[in-house]
C-alpha atoms as a PDB file:
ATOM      1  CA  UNK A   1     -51.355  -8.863 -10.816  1.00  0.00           C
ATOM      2  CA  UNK A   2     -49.373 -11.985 -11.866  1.00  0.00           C
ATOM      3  CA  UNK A   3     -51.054 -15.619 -11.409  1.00  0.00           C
ATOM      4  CA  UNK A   4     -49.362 -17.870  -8.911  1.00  0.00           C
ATOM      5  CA  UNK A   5     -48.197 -19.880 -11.618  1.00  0.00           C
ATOM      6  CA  UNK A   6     -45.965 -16.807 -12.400  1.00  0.00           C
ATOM      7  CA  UNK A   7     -44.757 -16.389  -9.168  1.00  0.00           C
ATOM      8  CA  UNK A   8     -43.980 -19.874  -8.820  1.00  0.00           C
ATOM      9  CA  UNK A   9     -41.794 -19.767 -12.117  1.00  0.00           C
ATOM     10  CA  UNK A  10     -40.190 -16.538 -10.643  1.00  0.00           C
ATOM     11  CA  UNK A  11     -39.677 -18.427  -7.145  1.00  0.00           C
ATOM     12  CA  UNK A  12     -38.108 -21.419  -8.770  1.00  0.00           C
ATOM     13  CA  UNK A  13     -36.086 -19.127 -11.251  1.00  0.00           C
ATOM     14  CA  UNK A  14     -34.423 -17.117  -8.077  1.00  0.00           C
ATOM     15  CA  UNK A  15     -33.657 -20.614  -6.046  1.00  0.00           C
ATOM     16  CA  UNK A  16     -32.003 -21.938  -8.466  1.00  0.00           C
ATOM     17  CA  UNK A  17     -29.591 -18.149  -9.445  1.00  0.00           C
ATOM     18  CA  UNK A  18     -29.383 -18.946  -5.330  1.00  0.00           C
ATOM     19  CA  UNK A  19     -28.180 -22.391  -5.904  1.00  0.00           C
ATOM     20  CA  UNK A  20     -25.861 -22.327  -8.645  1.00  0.00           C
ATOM     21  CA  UNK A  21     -24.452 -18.685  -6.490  1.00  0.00           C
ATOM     22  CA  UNK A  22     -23.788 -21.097  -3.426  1.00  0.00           C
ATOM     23  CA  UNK A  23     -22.351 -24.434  -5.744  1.00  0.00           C
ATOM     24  CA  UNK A  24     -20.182 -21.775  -7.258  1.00  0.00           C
ATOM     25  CA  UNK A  25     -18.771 -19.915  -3.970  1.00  0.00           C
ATOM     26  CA  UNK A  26     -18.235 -23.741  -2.440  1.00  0.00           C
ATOM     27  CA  UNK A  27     -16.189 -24.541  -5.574  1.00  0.00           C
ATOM     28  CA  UNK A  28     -14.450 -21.518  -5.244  1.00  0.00           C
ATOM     29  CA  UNK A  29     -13.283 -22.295  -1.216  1.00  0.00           C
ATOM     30  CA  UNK A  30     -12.101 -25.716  -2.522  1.00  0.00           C
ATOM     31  CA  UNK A  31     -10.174 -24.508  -5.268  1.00  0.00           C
ATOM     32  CA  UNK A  32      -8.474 -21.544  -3.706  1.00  0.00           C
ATOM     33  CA  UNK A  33      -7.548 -23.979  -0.556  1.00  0.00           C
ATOM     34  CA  UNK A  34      -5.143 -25.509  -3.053  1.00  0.00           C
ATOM     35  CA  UNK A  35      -3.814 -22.599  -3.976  1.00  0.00           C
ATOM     36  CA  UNK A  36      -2.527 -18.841  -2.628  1.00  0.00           C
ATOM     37  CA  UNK A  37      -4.923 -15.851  -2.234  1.00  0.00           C
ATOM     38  CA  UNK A  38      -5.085 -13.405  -5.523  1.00  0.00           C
ATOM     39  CA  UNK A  39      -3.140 -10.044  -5.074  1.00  0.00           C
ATOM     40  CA  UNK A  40      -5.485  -7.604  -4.718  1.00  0.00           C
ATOM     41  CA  UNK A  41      -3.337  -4.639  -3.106  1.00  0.00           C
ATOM     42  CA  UNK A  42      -0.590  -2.639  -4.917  1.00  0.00           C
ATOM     43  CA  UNK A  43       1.650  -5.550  -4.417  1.00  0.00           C
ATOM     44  CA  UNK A  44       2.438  -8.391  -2.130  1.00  0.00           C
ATOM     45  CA  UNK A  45       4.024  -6.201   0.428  1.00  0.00           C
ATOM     46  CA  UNK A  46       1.401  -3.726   0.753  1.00  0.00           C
ATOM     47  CA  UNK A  47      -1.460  -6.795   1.280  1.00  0.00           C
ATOM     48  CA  UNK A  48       1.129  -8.661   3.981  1.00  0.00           C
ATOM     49  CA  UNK A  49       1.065  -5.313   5.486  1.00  0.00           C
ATOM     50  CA  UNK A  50      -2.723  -4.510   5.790  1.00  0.00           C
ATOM     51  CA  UNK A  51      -3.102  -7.775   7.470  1.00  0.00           C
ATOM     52  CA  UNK A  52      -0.558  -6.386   9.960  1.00  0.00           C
ATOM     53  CA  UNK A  53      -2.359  -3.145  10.344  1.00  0.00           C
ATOM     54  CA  UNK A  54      -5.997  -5.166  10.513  1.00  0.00           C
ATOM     55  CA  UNK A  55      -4.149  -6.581  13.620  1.00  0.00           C
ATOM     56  CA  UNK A  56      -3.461  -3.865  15.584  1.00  0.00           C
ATOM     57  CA  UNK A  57      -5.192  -0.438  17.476  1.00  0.00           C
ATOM     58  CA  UNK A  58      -3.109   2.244  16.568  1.00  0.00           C
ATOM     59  CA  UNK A  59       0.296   3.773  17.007  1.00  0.00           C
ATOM     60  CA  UNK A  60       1.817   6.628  18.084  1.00  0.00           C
ATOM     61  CA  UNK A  61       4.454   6.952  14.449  1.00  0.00           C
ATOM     62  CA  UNK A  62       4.338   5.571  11.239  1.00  0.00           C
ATOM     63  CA  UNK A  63       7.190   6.075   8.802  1.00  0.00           C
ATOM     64  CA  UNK A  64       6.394   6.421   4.989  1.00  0.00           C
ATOM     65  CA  UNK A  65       8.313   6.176   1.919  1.00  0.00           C
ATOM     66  CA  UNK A  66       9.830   4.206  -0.576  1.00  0.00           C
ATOM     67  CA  UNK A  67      11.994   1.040  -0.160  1.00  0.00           C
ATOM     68  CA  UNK A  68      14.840   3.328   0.978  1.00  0.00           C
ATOM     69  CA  UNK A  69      12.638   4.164   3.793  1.00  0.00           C
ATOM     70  CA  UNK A  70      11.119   0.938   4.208  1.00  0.00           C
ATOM     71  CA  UNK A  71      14.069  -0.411   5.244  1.00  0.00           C
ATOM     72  CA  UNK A  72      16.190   2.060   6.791  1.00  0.00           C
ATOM     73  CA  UNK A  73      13.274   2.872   9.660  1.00  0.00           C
ATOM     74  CA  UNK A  74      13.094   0.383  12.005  1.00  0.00           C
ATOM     75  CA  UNK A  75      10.700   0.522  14.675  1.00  0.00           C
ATOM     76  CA  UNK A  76      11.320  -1.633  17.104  1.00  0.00           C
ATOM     77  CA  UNK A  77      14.652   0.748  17.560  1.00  0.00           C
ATOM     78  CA  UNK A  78      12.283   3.972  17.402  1.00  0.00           C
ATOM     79  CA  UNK A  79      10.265   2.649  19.987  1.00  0.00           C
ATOM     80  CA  UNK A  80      13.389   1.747  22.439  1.00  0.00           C
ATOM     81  CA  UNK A  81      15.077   5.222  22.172  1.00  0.00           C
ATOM     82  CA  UNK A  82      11.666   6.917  22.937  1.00  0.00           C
ATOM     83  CA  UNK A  83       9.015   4.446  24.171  1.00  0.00           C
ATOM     84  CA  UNK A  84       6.738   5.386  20.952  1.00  0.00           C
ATOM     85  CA  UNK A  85       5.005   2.967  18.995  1.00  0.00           C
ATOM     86  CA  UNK A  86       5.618   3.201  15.886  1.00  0.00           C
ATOM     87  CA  UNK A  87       5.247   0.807  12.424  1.00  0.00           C
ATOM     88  CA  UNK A  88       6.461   1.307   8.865  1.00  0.00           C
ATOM     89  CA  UNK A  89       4.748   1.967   6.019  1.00  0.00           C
ATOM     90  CA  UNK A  90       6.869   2.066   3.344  1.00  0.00           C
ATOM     91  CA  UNK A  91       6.189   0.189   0.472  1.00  0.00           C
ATOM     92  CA  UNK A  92       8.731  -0.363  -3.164  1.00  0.00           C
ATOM     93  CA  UNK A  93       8.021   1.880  -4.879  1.00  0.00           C
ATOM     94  CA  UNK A  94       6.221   4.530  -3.091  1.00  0.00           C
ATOM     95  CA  UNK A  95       6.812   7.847  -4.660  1.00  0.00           C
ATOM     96  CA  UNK A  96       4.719  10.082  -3.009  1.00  0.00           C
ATOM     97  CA  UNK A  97       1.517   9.740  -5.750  1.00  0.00           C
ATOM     98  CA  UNK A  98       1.201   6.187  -4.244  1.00  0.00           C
ATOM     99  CA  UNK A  99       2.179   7.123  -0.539  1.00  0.00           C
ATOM    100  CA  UNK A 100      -0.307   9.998  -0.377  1.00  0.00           C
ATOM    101  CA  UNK A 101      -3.247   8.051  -0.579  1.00  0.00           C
ATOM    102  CA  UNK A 102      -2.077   4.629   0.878  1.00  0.00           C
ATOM    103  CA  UNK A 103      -1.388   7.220   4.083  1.00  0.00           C
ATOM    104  CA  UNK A 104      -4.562   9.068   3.783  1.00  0.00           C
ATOM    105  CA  UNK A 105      -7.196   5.931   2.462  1.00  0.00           C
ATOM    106  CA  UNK A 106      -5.315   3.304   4.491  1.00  0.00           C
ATOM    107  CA  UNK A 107      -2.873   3.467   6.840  1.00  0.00           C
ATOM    108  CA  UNK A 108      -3.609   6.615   8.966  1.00  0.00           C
ATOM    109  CA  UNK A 109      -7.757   5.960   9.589  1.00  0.00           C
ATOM    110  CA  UNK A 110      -6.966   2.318  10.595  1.00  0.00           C
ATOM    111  CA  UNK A 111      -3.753   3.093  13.021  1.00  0.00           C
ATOM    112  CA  UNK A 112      -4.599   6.566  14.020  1.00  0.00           C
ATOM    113  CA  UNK A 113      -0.779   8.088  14.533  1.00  0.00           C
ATOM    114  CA  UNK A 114       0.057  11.254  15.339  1.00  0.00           C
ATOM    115  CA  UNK A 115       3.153  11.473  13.688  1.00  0.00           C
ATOM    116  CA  UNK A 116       3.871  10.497   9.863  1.00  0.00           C
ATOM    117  CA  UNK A 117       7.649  10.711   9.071  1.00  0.00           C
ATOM    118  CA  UNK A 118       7.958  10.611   5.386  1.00  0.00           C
ATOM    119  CA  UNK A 119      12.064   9.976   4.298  1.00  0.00           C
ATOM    120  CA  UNK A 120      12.295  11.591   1.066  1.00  0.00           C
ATOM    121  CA  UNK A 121      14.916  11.592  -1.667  1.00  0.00           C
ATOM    122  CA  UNK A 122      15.711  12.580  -4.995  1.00  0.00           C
ATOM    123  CA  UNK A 123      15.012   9.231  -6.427  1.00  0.00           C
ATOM    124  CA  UNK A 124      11.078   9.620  -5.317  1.00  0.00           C
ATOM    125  CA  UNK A 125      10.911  12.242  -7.474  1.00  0.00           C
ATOM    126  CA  UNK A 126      12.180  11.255 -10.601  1.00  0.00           C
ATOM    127  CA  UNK A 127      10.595  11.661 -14.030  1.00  0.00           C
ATOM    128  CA  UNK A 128       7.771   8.915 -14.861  1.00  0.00           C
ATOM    129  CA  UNK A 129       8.616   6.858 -11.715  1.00  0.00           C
ATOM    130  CA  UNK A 130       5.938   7.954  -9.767  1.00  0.00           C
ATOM    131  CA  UNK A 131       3.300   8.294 -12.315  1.00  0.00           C
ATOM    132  CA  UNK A 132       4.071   4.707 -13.415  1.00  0.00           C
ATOM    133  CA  UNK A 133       3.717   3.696  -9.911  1.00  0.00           C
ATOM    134  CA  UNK A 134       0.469   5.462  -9.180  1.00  0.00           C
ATOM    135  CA  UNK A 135      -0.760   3.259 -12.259  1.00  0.00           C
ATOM    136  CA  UNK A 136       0.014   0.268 -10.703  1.00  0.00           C
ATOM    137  CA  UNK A 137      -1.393   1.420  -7.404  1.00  0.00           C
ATOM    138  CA  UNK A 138      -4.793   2.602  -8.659  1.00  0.00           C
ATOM    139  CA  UNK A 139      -5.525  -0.345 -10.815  1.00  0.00           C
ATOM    140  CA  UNK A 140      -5.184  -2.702  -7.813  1.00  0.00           C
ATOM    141  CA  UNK A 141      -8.713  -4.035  -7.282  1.00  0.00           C
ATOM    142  CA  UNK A 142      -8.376  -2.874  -3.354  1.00  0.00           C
ATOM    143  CA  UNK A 143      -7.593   0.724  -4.339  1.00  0.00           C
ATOM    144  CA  UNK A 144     -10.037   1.401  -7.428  1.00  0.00           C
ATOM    145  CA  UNK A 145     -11.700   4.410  -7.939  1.00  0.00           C
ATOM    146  CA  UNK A 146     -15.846   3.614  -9.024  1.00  0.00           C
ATOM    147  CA  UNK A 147     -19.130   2.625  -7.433  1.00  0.00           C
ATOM    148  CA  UNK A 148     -18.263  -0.559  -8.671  1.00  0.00           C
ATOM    149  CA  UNK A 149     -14.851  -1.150  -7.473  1.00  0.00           C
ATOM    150  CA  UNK A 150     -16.631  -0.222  -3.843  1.00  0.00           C
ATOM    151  CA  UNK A 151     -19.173  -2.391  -4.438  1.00  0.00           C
ATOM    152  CA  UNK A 152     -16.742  -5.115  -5.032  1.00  0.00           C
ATOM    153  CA  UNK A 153     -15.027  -4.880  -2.199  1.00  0.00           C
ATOM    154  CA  UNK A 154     -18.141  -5.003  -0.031  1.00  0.00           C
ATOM    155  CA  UNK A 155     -18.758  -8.461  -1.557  1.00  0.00           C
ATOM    156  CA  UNK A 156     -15.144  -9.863  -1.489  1.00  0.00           C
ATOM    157  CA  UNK A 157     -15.394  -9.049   2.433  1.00  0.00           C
ATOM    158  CA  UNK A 158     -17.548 -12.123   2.500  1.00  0.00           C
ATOM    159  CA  UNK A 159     -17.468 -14.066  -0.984  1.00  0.00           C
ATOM    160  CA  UNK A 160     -13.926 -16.356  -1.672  1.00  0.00           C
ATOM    161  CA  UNK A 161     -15.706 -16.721  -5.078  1.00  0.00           C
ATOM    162  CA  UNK A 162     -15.507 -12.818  -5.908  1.00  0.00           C
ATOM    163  CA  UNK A 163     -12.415 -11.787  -3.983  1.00  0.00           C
ATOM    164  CA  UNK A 164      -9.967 -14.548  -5.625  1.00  0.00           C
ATOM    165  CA  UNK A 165     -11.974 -14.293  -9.677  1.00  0.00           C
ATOM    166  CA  UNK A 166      -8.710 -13.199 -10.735  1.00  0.00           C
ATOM    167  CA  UNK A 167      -7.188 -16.456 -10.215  1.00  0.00           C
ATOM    168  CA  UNK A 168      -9.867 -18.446 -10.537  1.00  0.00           C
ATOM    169  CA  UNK A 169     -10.464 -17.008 -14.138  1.00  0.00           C
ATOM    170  CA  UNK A 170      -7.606 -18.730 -15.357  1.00  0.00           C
ATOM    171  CA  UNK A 171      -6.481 -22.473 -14.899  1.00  0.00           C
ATOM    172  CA  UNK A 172      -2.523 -20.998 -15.060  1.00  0.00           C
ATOM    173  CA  UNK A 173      -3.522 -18.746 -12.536  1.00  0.00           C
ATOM    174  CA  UNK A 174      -4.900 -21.868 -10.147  1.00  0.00           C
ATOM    175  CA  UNK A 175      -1.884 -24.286 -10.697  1.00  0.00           C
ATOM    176  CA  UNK A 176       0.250 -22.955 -13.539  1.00  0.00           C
ATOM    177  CA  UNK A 177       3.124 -21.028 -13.787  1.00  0.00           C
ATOM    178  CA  UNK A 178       0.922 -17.603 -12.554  1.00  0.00           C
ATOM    179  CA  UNK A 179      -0.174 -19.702  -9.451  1.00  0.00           C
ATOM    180  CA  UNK A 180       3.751 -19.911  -8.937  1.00  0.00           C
ATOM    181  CA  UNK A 181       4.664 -16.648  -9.184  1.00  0.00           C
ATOM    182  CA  UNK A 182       2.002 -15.339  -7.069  1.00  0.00           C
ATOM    183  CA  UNK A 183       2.826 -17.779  -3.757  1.00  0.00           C
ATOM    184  CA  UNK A 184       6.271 -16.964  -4.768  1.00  0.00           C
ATOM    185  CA  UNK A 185       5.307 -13.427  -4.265  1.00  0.00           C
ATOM    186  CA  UNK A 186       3.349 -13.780  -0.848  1.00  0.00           C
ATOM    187  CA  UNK A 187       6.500 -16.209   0.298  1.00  0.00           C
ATOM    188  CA  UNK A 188       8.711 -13.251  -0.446  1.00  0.00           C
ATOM    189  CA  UNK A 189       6.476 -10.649   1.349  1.00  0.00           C
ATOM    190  CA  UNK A 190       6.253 -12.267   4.577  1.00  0.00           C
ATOM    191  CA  UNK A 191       9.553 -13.163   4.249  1.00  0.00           C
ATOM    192  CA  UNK A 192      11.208  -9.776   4.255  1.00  0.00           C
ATOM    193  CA  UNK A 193       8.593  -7.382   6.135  1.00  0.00           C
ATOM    194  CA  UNK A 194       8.994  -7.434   9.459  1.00  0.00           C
ATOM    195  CA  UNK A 195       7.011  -7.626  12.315  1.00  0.00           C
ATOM    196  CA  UNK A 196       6.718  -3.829  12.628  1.00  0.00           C
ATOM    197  CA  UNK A 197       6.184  -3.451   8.725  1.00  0.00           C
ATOM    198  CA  UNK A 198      10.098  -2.770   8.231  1.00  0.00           C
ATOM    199  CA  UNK A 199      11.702  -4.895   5.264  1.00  0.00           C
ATOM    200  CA  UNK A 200      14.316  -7.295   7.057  1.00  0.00           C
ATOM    201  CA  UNK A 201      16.376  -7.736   3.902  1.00  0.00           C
ATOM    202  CA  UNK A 202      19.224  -5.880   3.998  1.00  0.00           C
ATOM    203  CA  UNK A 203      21.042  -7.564   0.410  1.00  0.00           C
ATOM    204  CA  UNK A 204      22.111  -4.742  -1.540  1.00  0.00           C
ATOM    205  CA  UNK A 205      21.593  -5.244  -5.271  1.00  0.00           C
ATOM    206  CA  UNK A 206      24.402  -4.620  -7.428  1.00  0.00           C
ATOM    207  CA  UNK A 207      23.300  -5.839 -10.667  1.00  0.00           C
ATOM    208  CA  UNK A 208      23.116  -4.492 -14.109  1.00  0.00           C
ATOM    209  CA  UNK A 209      19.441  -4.384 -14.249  1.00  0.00           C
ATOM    210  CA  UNK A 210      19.463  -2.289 -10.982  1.00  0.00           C
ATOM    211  CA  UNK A 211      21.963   0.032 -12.195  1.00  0.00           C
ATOM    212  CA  UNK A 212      20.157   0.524 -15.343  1.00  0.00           C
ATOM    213  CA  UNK A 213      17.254   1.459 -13.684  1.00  0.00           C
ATOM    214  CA  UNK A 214      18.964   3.838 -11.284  1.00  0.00           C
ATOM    215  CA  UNK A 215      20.625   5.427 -14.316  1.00  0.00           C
ATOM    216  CA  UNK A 216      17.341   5.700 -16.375  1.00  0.00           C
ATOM    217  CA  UNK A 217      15.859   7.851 -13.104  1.00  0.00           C
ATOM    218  CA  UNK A 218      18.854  10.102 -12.923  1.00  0.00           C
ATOM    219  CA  UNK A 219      19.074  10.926 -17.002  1.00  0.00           C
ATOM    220  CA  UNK A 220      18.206  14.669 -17.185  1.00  0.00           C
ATOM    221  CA  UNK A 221      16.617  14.473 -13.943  1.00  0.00           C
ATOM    222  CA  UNK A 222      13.947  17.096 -13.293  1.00  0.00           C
ATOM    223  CA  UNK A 223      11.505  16.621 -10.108  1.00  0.00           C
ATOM    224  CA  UNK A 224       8.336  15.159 -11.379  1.00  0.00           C
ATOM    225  CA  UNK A 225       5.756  17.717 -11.501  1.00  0.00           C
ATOM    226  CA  UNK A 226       2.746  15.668  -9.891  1.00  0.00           C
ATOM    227  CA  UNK A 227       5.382  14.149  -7.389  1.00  0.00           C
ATOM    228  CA  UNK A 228       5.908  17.809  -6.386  1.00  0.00           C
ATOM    229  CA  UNK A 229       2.402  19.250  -6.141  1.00  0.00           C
ATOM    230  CA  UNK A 230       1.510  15.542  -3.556  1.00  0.00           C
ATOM    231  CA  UNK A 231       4.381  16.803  -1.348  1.00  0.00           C
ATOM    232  CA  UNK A 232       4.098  20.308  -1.500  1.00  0.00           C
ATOM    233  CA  UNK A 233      -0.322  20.385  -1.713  1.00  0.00           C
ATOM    234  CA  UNK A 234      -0.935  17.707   0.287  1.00  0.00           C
ATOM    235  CA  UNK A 235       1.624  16.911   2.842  1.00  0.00           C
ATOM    236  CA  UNK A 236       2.952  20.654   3.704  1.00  0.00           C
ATOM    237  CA  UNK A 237      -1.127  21.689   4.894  1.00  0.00           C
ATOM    238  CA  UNK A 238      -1.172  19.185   7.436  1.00  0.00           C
ATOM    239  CA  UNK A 239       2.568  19.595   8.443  1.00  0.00           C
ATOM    240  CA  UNK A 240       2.692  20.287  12.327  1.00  0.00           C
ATOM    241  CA  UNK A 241       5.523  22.349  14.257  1.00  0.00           C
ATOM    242  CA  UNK A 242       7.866  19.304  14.102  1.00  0.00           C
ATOM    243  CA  UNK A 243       7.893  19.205  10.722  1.00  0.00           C
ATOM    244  CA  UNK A 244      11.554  18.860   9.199  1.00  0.00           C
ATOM    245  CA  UNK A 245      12.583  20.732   6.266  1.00  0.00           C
ATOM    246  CA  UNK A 246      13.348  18.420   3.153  1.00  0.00           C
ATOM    247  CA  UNK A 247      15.700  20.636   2.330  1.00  0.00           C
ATOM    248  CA  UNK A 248      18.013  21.731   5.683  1.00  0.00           C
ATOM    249  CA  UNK A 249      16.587  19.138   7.965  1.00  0.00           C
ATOM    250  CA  UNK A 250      16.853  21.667  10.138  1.00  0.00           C
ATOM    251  CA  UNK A 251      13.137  22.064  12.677  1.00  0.00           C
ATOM    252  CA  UNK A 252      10.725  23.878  11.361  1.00  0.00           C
ATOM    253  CA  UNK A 253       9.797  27.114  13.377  1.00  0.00           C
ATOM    254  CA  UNK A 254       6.733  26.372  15.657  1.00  0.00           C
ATOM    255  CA  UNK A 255       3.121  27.693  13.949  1.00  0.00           C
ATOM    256  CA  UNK A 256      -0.347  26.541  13.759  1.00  0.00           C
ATOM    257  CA  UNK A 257      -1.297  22.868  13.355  1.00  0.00           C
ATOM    258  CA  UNK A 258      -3.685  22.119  10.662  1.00  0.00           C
ATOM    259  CA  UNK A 259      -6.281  19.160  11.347  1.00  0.00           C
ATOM    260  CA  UNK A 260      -6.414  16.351   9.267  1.00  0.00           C
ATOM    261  CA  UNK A 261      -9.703  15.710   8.615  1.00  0.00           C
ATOM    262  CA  UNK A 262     -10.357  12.810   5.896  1.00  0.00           C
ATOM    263  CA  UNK A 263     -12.703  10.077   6.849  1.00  0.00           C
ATOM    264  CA  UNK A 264     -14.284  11.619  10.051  1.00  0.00           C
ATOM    265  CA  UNK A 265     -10.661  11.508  11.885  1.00  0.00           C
ATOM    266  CA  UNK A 266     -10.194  14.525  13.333  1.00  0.00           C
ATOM    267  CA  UNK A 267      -6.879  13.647  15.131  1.00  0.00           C
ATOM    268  CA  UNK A 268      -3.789  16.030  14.721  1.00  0.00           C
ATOM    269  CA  UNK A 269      -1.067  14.762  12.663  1.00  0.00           C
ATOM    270  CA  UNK A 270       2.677  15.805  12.239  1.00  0.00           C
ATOM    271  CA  UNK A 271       4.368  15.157   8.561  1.00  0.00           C
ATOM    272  CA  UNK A 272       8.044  14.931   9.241  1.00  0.00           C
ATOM    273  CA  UNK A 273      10.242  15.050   6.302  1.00  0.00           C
ATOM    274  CA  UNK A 274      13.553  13.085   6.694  1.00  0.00           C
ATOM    275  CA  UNK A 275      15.716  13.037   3.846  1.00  0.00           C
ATOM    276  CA  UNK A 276      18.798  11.478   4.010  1.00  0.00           C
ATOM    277  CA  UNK A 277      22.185  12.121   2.321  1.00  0.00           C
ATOM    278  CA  UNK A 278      21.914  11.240  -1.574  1.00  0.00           C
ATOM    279  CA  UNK A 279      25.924   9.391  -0.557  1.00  0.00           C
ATOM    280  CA  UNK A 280      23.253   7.577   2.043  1.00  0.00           C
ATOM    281  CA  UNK A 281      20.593   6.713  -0.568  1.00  0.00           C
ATOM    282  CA  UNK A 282      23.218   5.724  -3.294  1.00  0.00           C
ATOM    283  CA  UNK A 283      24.410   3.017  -0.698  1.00  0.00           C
ATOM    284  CA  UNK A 284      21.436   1.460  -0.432  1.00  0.00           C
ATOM    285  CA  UNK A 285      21.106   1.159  -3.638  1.00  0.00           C
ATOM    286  CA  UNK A 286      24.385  -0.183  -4.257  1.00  0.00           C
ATOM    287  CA  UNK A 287      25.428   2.996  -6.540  1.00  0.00           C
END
């Protein structure tokens, strides 16, 4: 049994773990007032967009893809021509081993739609694309895999100190040329994502480096194999009778529904693939 002299060590010892805790998380909400949030999301898009989704119920469609789709779906025009709610949920980048999951994790249990129309193209499919974008997008602190990276994001819920340690780990990160880049970042996502989650930019970018990049997709382009089994595994089981062939476009003939059942939501939900032409895609991307 340990003497109260031991307890009172072990009291005192705790209070002040408590107190240096508490300094450190007030430090941390002065700090990171002078200074923009750390990105803890795939990218500055996707995190502008789950504080979109955190303010809403649900909708009836969501539309999924990659920057092509991002921008060419715009909602507020869905939801005139059929009185549908709808929001986007495309992000840059999303081939479909980063859509998958941000659809499945994120966006679907939080807004509930019935319908997910996924544009598709060639380009989402290309070689090393999407695997190097499903690096990015399970490293992000908000989409790790782990007991830990769960138990982490229990804690940043409530702590300023352990959501923003990225930045405040680094003085470049608080005020340097990191801290720049960053609120340049968030600047730039609420800048061109609108209201609906649609991306409001409409520049097309003709430059070298784009082409280059466009180019290094389409050199001895074969489908991505992992691209393929996420579309083909995971979409096509819990495509509904509206589903649109990826191939023809043309309706899919009318069978059973499967229920989506991830997360305790047992709503039905329709995958819709709309491609569009690759002359249509090309545009877009200045090609």
């Amino acid at each position: 049994m340990s003497s109260p002299s031991r307890r009172s060590q072990l009291s005192l010892a705790a209070a002040g773990v408590l107190l240096v805790v508490v300094l450190a998380e007030i430090a941390a909400r002065v700090v990171m007032a002078q200074t923009t949030d750390a990105i803890r999301w795939y990218d500055a898009v996707a995190q502008h967009k789950i504080e979109q989704i955190e303010s809403r119920t649900s909708v009836d469609v969501v539309f999924a893809g990659t920057s092509m789709a991002q921008q060419a779906f715009i909602p507020s025009v869905f939801t005139d021509a059929t009185d549908q709610t709808a929001w986007n949920a495309g992000l840059a980048g999303g081939t479909p081993e980063v859509m998958m999951p941000w659809l499945l994790d994120e966006v679907v249990p939080r807004l509930q739609p019935t319908t997910v129309i996924w544009g598709l193209s060639s380009f989402d499919l290309a070689p090393a694309y999407g695997a190097a974008q499903a690096a990015v997008y399970n490293d992000a602190l908000a989409t790790r895999d782990g007991w830990l990276a769960e138990m982490d994001r229990a804690v940043s819920n409530r702590s300023v100190l352990v959501r923003n340690r990225p930045v405040l780990r680094s003085l470049d990160a608080i005020a340097g040329a990191a801290a720049h880049d960053r609120g340049v970042a968030h600047e730039n996502a609420e800048r061109i994502t609108g209201a609906d989650g649609e991306r409001t930019e409409d520049t097309i970018d003709l430059s070298n480096q784009r082409r280059r990049i466009i180019e290094a997709r389409l050199a001895n382009f074969v489908p991505d194999v992992d691209d393929l089994a996420v579309v083909v595994t995971d979409a096509h089981p819990v495509a509904g009778s509206v589903t649109a062939s990826p191939t023809d476009g043309k309706e899919a003939e009318e069978g059973e529904n499967d229920l989506l059942q991830r997360d305790g939501d047992t709503r039905q939900h329709n995958y819709v693939f709309a491609p569009k032409t690759p002359e249509h895609w090309m545009a877009m991307f200045g090609g």
